[in-house]
Structures are given as structure tokens and as C-alpha cells.
PDB file of N, CA and C in Angstrom:
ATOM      1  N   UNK A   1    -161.256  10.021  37.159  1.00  0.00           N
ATOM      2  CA  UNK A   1    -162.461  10.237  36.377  1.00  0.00           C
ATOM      3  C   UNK A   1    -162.089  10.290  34.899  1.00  0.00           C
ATOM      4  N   UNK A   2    -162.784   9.376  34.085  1.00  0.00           N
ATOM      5  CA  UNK A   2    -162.598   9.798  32.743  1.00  0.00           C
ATOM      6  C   UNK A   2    -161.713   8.769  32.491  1.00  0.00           C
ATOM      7  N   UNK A   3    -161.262   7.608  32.672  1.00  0.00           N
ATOM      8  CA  UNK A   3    -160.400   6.793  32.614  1.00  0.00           C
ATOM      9  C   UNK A   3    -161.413   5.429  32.644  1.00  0.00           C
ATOM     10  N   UNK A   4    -160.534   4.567  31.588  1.00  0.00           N
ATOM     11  CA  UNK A   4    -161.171   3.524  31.184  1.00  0.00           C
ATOM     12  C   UNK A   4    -160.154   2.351  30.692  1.00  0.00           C
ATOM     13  N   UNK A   5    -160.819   1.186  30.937  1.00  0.00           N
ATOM     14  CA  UNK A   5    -159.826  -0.196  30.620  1.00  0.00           C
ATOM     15  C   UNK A   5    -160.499  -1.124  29.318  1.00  0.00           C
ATOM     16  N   UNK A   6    -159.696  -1.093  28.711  1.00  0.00           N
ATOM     17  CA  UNK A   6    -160.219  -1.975  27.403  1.00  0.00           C
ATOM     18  C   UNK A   6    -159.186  -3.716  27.326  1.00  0.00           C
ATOM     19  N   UNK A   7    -160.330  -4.437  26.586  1.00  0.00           N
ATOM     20  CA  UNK A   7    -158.983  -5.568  26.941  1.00  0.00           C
ATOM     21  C   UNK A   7    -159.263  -6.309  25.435  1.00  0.00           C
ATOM     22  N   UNK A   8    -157.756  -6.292  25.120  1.00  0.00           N
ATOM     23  CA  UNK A   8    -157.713  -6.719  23.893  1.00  0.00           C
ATOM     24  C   UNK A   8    -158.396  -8.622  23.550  1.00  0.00           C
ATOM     25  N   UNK A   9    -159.208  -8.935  22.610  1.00  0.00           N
ATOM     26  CA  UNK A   9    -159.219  -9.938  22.621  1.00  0.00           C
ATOM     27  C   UNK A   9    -158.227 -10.771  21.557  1.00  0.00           C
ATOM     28  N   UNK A  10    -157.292 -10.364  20.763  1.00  0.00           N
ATOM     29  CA  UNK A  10    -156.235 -11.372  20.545  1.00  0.00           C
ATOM     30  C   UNK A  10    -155.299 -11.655  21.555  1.00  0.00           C
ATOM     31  N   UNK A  11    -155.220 -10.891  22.433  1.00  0.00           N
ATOM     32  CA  UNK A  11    -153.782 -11.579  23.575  1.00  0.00           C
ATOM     33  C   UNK A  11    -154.411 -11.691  25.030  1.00  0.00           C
ATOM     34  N   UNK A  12    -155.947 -11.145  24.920  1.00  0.00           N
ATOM     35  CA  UNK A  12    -156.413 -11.010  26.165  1.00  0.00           C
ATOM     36  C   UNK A  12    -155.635 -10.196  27.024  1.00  0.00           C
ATOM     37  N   UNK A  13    -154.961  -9.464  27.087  1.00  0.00           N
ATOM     38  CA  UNK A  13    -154.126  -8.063  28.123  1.00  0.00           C
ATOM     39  C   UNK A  13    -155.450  -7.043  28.100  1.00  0.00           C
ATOM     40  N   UNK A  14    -155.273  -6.395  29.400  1.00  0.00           N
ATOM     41  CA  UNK A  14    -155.761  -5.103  29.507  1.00  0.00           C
ATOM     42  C   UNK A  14    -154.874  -4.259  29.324  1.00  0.00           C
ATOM     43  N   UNK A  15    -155.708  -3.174  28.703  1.00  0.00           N
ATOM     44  CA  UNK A  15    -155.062  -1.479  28.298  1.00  0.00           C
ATOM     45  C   UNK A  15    -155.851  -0.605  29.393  1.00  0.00           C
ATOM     46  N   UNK A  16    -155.150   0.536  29.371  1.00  0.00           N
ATOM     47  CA  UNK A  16    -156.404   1.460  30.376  1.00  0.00           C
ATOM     48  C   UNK A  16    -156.138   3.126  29.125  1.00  0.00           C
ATOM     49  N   UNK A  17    -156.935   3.749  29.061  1.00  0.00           N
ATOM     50  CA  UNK A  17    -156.597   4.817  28.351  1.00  0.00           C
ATOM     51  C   UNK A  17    -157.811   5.665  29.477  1.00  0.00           C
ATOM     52  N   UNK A  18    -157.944   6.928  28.530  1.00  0.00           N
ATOM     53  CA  UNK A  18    -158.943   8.248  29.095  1.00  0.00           C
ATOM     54  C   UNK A  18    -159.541   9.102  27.846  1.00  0.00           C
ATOM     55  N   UNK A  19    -160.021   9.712  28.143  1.00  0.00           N
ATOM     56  CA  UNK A  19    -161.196  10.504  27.215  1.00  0.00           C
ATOM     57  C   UNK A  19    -160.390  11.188  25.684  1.00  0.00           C
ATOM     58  N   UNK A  20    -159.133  11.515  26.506  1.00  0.00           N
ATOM     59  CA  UNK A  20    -158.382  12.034  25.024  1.00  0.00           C
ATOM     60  C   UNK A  20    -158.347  11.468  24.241  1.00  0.00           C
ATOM     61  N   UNK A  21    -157.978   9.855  24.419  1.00  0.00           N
ATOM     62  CA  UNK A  21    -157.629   8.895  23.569  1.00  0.00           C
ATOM     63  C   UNK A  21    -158.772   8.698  22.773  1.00  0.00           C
ATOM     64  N   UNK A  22    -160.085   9.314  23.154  1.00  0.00           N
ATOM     65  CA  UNK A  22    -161.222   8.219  21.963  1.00  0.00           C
ATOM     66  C   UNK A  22    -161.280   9.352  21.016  1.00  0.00           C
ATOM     67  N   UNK A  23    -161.198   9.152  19.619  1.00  0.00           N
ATOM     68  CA  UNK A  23    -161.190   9.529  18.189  1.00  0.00           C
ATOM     69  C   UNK A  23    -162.587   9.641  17.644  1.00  0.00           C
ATOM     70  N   UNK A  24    -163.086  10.805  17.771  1.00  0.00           N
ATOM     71  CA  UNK A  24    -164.362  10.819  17.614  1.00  0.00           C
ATOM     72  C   UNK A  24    -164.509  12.536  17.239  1.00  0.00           C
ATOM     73  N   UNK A  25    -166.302  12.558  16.887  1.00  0.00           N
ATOM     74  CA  UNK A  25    -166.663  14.037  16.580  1.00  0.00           C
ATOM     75  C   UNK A  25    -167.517  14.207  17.849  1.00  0.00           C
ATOM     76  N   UNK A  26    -167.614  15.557  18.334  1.00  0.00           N
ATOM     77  CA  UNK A  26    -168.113  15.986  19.534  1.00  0.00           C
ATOM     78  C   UNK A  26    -167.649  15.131  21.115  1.00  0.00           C
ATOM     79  N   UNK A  27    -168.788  14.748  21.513  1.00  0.00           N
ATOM     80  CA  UNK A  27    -168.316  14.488  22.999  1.00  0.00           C
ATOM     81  C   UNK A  27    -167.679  12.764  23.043  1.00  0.00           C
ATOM     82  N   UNK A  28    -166.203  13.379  24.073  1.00  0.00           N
ATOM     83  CA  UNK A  28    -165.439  11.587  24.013  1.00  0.00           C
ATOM     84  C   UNK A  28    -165.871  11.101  24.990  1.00  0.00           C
ATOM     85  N   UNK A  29    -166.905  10.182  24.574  1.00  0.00           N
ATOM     86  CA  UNK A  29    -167.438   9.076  26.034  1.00  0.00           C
ATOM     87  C   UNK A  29    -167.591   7.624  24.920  1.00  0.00           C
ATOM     88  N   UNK A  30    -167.717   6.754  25.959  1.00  0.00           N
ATOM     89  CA  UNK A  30    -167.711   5.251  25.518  1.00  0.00           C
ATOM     90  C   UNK A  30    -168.811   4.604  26.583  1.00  0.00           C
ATOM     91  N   UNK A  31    -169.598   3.784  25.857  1.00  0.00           N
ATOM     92  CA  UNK A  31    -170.373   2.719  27.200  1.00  0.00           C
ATOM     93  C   UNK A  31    -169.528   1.251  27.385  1.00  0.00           C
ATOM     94  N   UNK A  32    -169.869   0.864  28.445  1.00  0.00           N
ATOM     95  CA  UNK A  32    -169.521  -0.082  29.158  1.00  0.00           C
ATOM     96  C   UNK A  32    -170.187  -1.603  27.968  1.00  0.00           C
ATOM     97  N   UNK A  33    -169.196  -2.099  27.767  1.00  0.00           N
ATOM     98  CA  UNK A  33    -169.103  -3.257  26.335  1.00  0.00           C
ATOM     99  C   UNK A  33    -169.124  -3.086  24.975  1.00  0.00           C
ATOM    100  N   UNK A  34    -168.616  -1.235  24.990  1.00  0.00           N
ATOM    101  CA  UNK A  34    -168.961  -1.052  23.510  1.00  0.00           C
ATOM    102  C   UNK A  34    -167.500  -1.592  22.369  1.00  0.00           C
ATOM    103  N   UNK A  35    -167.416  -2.462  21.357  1.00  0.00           N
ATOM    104  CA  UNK A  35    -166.463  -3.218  20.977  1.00  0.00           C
ATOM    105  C   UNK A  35    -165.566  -1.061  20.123  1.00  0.00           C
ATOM    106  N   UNK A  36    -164.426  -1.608  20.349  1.00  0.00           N
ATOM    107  CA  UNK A  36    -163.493  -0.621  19.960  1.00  0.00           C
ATOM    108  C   UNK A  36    -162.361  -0.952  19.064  1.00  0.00           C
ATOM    109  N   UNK A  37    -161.882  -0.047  18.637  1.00  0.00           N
ATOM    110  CA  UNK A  37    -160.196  -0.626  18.086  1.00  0.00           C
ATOM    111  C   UNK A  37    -159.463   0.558  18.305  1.00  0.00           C
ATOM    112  N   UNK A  38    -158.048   0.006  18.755  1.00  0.00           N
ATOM    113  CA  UNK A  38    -156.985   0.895  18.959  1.00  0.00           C
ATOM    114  C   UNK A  38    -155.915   0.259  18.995  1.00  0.00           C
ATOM    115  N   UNK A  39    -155.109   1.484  19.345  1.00  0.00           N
ATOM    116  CA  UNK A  39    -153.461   0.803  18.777  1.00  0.00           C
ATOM    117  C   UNK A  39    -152.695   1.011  20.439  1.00  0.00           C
ATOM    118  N   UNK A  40    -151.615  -0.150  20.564  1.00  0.00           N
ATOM    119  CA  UNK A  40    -151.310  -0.323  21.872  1.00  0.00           C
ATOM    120  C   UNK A  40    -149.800   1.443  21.646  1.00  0.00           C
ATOM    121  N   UNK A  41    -149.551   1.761  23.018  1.00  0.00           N
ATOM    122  CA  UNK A  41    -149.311   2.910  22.924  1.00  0.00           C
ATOM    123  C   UNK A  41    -147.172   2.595  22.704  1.00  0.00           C
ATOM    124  N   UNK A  42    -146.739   2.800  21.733  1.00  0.00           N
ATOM    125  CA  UNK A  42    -145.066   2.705  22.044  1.00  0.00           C
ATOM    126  C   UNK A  42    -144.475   2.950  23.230  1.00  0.00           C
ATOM    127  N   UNK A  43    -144.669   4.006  23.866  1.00  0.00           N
ATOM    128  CA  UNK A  43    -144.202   4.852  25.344  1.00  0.00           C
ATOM    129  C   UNK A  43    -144.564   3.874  26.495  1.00  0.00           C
ATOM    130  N   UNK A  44    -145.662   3.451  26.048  1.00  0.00           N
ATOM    131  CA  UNK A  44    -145.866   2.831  27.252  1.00  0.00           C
ATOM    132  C   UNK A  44    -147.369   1.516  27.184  1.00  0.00           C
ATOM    133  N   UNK A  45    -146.611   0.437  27.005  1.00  0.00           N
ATOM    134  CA  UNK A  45    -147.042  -0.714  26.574  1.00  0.00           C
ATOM    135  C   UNK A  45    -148.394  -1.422  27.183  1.00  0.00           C
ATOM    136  N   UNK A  46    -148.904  -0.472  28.461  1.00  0.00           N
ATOM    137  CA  UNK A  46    -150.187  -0.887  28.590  1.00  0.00           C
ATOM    138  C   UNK A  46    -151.034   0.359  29.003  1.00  0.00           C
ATOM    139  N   UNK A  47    -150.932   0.866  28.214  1.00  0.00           N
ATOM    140  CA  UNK A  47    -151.944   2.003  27.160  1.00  0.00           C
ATOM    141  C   UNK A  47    -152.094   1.562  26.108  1.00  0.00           C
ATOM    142  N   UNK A  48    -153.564   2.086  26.006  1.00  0.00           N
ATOM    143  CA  UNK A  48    -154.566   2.503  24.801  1.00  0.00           C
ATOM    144  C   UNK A  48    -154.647   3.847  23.793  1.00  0.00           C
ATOM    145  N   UNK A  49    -154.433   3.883  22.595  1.00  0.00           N
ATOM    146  CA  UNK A  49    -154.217   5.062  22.220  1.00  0.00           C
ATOM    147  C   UNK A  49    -154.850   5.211  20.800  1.00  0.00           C
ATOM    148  N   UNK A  50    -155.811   6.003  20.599  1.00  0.00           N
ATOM    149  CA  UNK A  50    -156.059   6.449  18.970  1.00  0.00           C
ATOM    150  C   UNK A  50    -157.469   5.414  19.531  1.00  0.00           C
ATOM    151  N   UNK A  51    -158.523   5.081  20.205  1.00  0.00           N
ATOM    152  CA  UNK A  51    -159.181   4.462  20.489  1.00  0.00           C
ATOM    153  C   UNK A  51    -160.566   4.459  19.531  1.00  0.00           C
ATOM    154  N   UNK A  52    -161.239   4.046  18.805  1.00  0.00           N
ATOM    155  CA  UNK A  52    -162.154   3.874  17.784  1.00  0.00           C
ATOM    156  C   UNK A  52    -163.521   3.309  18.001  1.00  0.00           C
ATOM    157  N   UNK A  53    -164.623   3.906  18.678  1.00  0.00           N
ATOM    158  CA  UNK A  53    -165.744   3.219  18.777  1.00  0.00           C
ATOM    159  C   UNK A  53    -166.062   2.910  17.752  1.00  0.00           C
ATOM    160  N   UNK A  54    -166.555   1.592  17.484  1.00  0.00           N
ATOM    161  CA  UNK A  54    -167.199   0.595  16.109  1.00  0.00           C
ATOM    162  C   UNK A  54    -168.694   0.879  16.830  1.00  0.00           C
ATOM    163  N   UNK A  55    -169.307   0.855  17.398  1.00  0.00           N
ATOM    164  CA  UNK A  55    -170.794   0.455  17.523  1.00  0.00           C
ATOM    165  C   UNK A  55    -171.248   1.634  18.319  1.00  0.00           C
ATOM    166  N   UNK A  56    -171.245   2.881  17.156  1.00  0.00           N
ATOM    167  CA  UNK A  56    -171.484   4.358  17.128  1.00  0.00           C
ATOM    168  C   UNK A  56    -173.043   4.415  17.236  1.00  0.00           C
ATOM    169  N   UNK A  57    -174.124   4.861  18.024  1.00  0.00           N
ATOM    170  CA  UNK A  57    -174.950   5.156  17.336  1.00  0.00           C
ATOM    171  C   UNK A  57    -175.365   6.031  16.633  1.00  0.00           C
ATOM    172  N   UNK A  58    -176.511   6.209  15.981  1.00  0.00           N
ATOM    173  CA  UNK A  58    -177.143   6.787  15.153  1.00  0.00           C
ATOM    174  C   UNK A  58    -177.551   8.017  14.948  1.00  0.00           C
ATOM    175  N   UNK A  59    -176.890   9.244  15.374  1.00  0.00           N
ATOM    176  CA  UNK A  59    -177.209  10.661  15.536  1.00  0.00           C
ATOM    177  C   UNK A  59    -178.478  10.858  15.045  1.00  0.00           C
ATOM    178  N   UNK A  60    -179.387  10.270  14.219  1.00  0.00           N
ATOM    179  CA  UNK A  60    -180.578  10.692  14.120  1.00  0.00           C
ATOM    180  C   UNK A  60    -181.311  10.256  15.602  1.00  0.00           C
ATOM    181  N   UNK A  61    -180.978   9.120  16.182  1.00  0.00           N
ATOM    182  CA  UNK A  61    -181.750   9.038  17.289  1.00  0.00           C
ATOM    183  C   UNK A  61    -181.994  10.108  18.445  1.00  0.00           C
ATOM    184  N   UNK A  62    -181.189  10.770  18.608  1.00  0.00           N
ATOM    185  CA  UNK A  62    -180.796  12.237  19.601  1.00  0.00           C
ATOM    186  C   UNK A  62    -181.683  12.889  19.394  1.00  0.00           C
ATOM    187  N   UNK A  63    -182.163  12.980  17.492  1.00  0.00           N
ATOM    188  CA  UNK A  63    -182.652  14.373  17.448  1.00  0.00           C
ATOM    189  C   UNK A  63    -184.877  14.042  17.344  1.00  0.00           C
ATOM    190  N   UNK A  64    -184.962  13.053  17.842  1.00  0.00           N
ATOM    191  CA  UNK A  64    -186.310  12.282  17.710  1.00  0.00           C
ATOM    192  C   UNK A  64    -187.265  13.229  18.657  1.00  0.00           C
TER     193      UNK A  64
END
């Protein structure tokens, strides 16, 4: 649970990371096609790590 696969599109490889990894304020969740950036992990070359949602929404929408 809480585990997720991202796949890079310059080399096309999959990564798999988990909830720690996403870099964010409040709660770490991601949807299913949301575009990201992260850095592949040194330790261990197919991990995801430091993970960056780009297509955040809009915290005003929550509070409607």
C-alpha cells in the first residue's frame, strides 16, 4: 500500500517509489497520470526519489 511506479520518459525505464518519496506540503498522494519529476535513487537504481508533482492543484478548489 502506498507504493507507486513512475516511468521515466527519456529512457522509458520504470521507477517504483512510495509516499515518503513525494515532496510536498500536507498529505503525500499522487493520481494516476499525474506528470512528475524526480531524481533516480544512487542506492538503488530503480527507485524514485525526491518525487515532484508538476500538475498540483489549486488549494482554493478544496475550500469552495
Amino acid at each position: 500500500m502506498g507504493s507507486f511506479i513512475v516511468r521515466d520518459d527519456e529512457d522509458g525505464r520504470y521507477y517504483s517509489f512510495d509516499y515518503r518519496q513525494i515532496v510536498t506540503e500536507g498529505f503525500r498522494t499522487i493520481r494516476t497520470g499525474e506528470r512528475v519529476r524526480f531524481h533516480i535513487s544512487a542506492q538503488s537504481p530503480d527507485l524514485a526519489e525526491f518525487v515532484i508533482r508538476l500538475d498540483q492543484p489549486d488549494p482554493a478548489e478544496y475550500y469552495q
